[in-house]
N, C-alpha and C. Protein backbone atom coordinates (compact mmCIF):
# COMPACT_ATOMS: atom_id res chain seq x y z
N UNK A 1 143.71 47.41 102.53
CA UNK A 1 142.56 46.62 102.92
C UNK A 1 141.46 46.81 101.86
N UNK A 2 140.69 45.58 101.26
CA UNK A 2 139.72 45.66 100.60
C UNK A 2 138.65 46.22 101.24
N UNK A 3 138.03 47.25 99.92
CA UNK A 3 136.99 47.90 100.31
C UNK A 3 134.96 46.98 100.52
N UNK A 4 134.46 47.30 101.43
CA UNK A 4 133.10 46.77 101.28
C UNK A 4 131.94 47.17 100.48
N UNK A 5 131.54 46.25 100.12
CA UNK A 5 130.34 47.02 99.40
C UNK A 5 128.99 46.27 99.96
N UNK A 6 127.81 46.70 99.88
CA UNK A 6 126.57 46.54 100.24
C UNK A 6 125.34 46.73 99.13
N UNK A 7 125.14 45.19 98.38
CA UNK A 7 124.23 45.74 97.25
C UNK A 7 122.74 45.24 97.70
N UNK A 8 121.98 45.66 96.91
CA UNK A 8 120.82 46.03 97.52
C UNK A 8 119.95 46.01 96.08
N UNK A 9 119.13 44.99 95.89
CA UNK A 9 118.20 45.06 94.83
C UNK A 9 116.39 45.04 95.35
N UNK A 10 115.71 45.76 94.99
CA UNK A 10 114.46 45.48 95.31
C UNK A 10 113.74 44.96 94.42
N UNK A 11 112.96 44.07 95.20
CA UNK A 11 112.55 42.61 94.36
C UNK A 11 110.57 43.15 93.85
N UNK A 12 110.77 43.91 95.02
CA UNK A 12 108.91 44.97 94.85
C UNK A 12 108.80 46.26 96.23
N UNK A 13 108.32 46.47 96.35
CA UNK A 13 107.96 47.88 96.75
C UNK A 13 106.90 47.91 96.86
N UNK A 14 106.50 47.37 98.38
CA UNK A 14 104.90 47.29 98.67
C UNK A 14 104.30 48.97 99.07
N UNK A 15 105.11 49.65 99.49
CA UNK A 15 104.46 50.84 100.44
C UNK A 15 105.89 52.05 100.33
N UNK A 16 105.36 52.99 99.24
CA UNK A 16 106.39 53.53 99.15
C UNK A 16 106.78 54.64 100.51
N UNK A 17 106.02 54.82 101.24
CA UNK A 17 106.22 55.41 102.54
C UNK A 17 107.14 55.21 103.37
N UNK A 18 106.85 53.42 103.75
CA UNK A 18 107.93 52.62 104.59
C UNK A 18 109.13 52.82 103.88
N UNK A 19 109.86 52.78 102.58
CA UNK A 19 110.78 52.99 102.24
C UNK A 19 111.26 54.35 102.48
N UNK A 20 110.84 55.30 102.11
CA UNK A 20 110.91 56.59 102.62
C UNK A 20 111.39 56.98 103.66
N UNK A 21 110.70 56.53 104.55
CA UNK A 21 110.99 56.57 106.34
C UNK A 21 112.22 55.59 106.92
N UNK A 22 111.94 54.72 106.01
CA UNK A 22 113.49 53.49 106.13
C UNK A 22 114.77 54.44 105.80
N UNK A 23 114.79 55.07 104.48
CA UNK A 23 116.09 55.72 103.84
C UNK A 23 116.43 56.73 104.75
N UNK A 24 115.29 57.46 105.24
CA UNK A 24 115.85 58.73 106.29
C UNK A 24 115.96 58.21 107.30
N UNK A 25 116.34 56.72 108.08
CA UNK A 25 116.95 56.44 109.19
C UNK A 25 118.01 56.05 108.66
N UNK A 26 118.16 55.19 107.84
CA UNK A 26 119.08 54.20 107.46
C UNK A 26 120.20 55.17 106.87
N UNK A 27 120.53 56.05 105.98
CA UNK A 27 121.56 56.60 104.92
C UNK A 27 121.90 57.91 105.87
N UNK A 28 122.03 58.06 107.18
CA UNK A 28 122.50 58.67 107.80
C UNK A 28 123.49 57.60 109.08
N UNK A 29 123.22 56.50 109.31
CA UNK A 29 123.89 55.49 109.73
C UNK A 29 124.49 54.63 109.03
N UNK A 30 124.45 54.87 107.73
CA UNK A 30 125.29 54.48 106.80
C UNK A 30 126.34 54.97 106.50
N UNK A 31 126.16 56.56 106.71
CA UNK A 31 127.13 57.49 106.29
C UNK A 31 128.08 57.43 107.62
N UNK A 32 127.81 57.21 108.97
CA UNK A 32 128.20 57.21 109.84
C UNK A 32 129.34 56.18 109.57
N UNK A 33 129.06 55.25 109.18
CA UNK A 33 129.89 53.95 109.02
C UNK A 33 130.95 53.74 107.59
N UNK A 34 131.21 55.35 107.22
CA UNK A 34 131.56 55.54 105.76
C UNK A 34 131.20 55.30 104.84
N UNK A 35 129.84 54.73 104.32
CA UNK A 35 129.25 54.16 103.30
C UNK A 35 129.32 55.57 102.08
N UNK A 36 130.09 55.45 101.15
CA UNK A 36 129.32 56.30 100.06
C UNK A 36 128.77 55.52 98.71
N UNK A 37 127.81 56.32 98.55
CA UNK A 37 126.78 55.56 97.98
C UNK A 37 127.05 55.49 96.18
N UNK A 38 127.29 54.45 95.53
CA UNK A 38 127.81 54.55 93.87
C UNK A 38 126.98 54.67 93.22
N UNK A 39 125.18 54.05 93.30
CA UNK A 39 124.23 54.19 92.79
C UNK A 39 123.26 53.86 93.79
N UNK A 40 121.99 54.08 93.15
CA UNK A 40 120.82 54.45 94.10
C UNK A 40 119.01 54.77 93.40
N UNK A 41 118.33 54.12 93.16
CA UNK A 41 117.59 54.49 91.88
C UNK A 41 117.07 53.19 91.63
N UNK A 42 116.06 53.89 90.23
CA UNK A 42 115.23 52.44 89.93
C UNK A 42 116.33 51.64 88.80
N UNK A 43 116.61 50.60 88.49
CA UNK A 43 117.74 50.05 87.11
C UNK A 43 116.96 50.80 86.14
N UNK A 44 117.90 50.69 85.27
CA UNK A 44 117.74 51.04 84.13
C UNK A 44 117.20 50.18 82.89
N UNK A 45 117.99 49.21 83.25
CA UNK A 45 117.78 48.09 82.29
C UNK A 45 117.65 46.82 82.75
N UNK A 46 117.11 45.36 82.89
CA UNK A 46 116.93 44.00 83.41
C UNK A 46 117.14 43.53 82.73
N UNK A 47 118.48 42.47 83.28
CA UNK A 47 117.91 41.21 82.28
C UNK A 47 118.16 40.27 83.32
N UNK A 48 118.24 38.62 82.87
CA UNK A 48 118.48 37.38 83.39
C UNK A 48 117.43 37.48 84.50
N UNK A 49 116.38 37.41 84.46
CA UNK A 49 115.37 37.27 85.83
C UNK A 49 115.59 38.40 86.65
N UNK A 50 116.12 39.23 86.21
CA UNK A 50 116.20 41.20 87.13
C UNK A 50 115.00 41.49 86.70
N UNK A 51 114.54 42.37 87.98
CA UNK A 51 113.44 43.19 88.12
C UNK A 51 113.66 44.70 87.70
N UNK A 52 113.02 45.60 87.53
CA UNK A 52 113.71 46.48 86.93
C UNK A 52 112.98 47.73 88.00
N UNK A 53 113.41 47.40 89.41
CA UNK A 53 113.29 48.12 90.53
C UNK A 53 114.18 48.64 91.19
N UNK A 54 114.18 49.25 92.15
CA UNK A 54 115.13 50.08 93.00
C UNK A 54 116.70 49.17 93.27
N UNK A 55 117.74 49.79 92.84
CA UNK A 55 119.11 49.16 93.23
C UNK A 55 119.76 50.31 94.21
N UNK A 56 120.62 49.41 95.20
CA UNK A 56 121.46 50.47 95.89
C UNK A 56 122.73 49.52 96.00
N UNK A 57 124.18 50.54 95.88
CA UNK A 57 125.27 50.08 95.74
C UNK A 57 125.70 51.05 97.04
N UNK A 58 126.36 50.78 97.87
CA UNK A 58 127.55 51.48 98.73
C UNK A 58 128.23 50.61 99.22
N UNK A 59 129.68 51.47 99.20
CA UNK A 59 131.01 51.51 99.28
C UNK A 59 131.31 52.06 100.72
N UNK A 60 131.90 50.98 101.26
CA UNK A 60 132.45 51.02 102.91
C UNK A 60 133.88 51.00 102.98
N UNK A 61 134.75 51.44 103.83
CA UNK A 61 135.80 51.52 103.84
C UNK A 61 136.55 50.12 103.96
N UNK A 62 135.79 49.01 105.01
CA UNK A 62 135.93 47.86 104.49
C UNK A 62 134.80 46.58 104.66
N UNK A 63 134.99 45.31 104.16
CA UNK A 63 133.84 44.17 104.52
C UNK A 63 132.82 44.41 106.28
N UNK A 64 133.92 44.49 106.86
CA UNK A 64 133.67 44.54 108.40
C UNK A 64 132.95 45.88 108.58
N UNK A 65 132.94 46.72 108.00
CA UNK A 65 132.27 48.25 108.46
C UNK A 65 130.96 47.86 107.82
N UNK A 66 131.07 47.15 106.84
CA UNK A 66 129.38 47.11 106.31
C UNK A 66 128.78 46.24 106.94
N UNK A 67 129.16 44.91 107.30
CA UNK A 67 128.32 44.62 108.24
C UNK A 67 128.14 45.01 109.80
N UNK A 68 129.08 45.89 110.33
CA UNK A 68 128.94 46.09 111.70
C UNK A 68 127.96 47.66 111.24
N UNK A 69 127.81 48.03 109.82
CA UNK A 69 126.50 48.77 110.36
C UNK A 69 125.44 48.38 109.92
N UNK A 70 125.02 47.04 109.31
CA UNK A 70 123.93 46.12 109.37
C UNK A 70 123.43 45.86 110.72
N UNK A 71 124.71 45.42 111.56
CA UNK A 71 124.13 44.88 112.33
C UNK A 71 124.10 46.11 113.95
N UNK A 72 124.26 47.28 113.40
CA UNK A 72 124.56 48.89 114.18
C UNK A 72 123.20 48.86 114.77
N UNK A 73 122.49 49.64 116.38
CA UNK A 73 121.32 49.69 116.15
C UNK A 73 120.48 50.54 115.54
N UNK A 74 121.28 51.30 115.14
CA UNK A 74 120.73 52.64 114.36
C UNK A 74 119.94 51.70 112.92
N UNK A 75 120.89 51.36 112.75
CA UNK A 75 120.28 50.53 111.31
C UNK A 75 119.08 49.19 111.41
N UNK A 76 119.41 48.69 112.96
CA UNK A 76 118.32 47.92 112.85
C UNK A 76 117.12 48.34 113.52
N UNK A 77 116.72 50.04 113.79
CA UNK A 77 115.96 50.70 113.97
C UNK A 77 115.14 51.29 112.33
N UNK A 78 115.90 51.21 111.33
CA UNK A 78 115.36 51.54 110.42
C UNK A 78 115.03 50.04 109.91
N UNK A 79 115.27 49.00 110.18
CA UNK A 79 114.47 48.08 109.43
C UNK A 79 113.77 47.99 109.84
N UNK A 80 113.26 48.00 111.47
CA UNK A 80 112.00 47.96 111.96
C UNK A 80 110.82 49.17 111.30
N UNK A 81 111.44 50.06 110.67
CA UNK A 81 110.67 51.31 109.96
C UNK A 81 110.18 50.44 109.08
N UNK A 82 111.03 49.65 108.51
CA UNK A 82 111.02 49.41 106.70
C UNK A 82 109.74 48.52 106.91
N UNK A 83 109.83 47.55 107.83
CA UNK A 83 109.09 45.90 108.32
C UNK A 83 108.73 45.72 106.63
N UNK A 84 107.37 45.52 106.47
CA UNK A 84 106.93 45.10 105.04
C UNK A 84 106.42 45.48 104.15
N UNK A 85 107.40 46.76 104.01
CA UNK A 85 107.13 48.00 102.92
C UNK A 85 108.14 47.57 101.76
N UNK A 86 108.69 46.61 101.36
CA UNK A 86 109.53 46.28 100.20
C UNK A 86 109.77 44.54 100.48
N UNK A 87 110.13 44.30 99.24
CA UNK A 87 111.20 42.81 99.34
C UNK A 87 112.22 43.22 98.57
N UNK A 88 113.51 42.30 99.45
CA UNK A 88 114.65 43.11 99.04
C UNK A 88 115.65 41.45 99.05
N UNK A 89 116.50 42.16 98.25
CA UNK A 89 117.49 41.20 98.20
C UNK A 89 119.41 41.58 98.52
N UNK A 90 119.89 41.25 99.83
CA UNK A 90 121.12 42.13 100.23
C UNK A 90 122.02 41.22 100.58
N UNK A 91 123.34 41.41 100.09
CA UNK A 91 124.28 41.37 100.31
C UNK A 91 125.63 42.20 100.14
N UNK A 92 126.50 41.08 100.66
CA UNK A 92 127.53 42.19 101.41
C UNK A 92 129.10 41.42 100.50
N UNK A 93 129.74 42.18 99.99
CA UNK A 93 130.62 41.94 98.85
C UNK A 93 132.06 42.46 99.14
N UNK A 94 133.47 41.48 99.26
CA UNK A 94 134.25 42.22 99.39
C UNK A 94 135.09 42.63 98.12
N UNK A 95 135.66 43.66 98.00
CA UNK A 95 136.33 44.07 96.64
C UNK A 95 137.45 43.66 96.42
N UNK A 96 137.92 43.56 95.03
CA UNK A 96 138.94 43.10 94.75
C UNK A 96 140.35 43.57 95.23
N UNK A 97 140.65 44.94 95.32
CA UNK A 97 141.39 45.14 95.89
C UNK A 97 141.68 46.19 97.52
């Protein structure tokens, strides 16, 4: 079964607090749901209209685990943390093999 992934670019970072308080709900209900995480951090480098802000990559065991912990309430307890402490851009990716 193809593995899931969950990428995650931030577009700005209004309130670095809310993010803060978001990650310590969220990356423990992530982990719950097998997510391990490949990267995590500000980019390194931008190009083509990239921002050169916070990226997050994790790896789910499959498509269906990443979104059933999107849509987990644990996780939609941390977006209510997050509300409008970032703009973000997410999706959900299945792997090639």
């Amino acid at each position: 079964m193809p593995k899931g992934y969950w990428v995650t670019t931030y577009r700005s970072i209004k309130d670095p607090a809310k993010v803060a308080a978001y990650a310590a709900l969220a990356g423990p209900v992530m982990t719950e749901y097998g997510c391990r995480y490949l990267c995590r951090g500000p980019a390194a480098v931008a190009h083509e209209q990239g921002v050169k802000e916070r990226v997050v990559v994790g790896e789910f065991p499959s498509l269906a685990a990443a979104i059933a912990c999107h849509d987990s309430p644990g996780y939609q307890k941390a977006l209510e943390v997050l509300a409008d402490g970032a703009v973000r851009d997410m999706r959900f990716v299945e792997g090639v093999e």
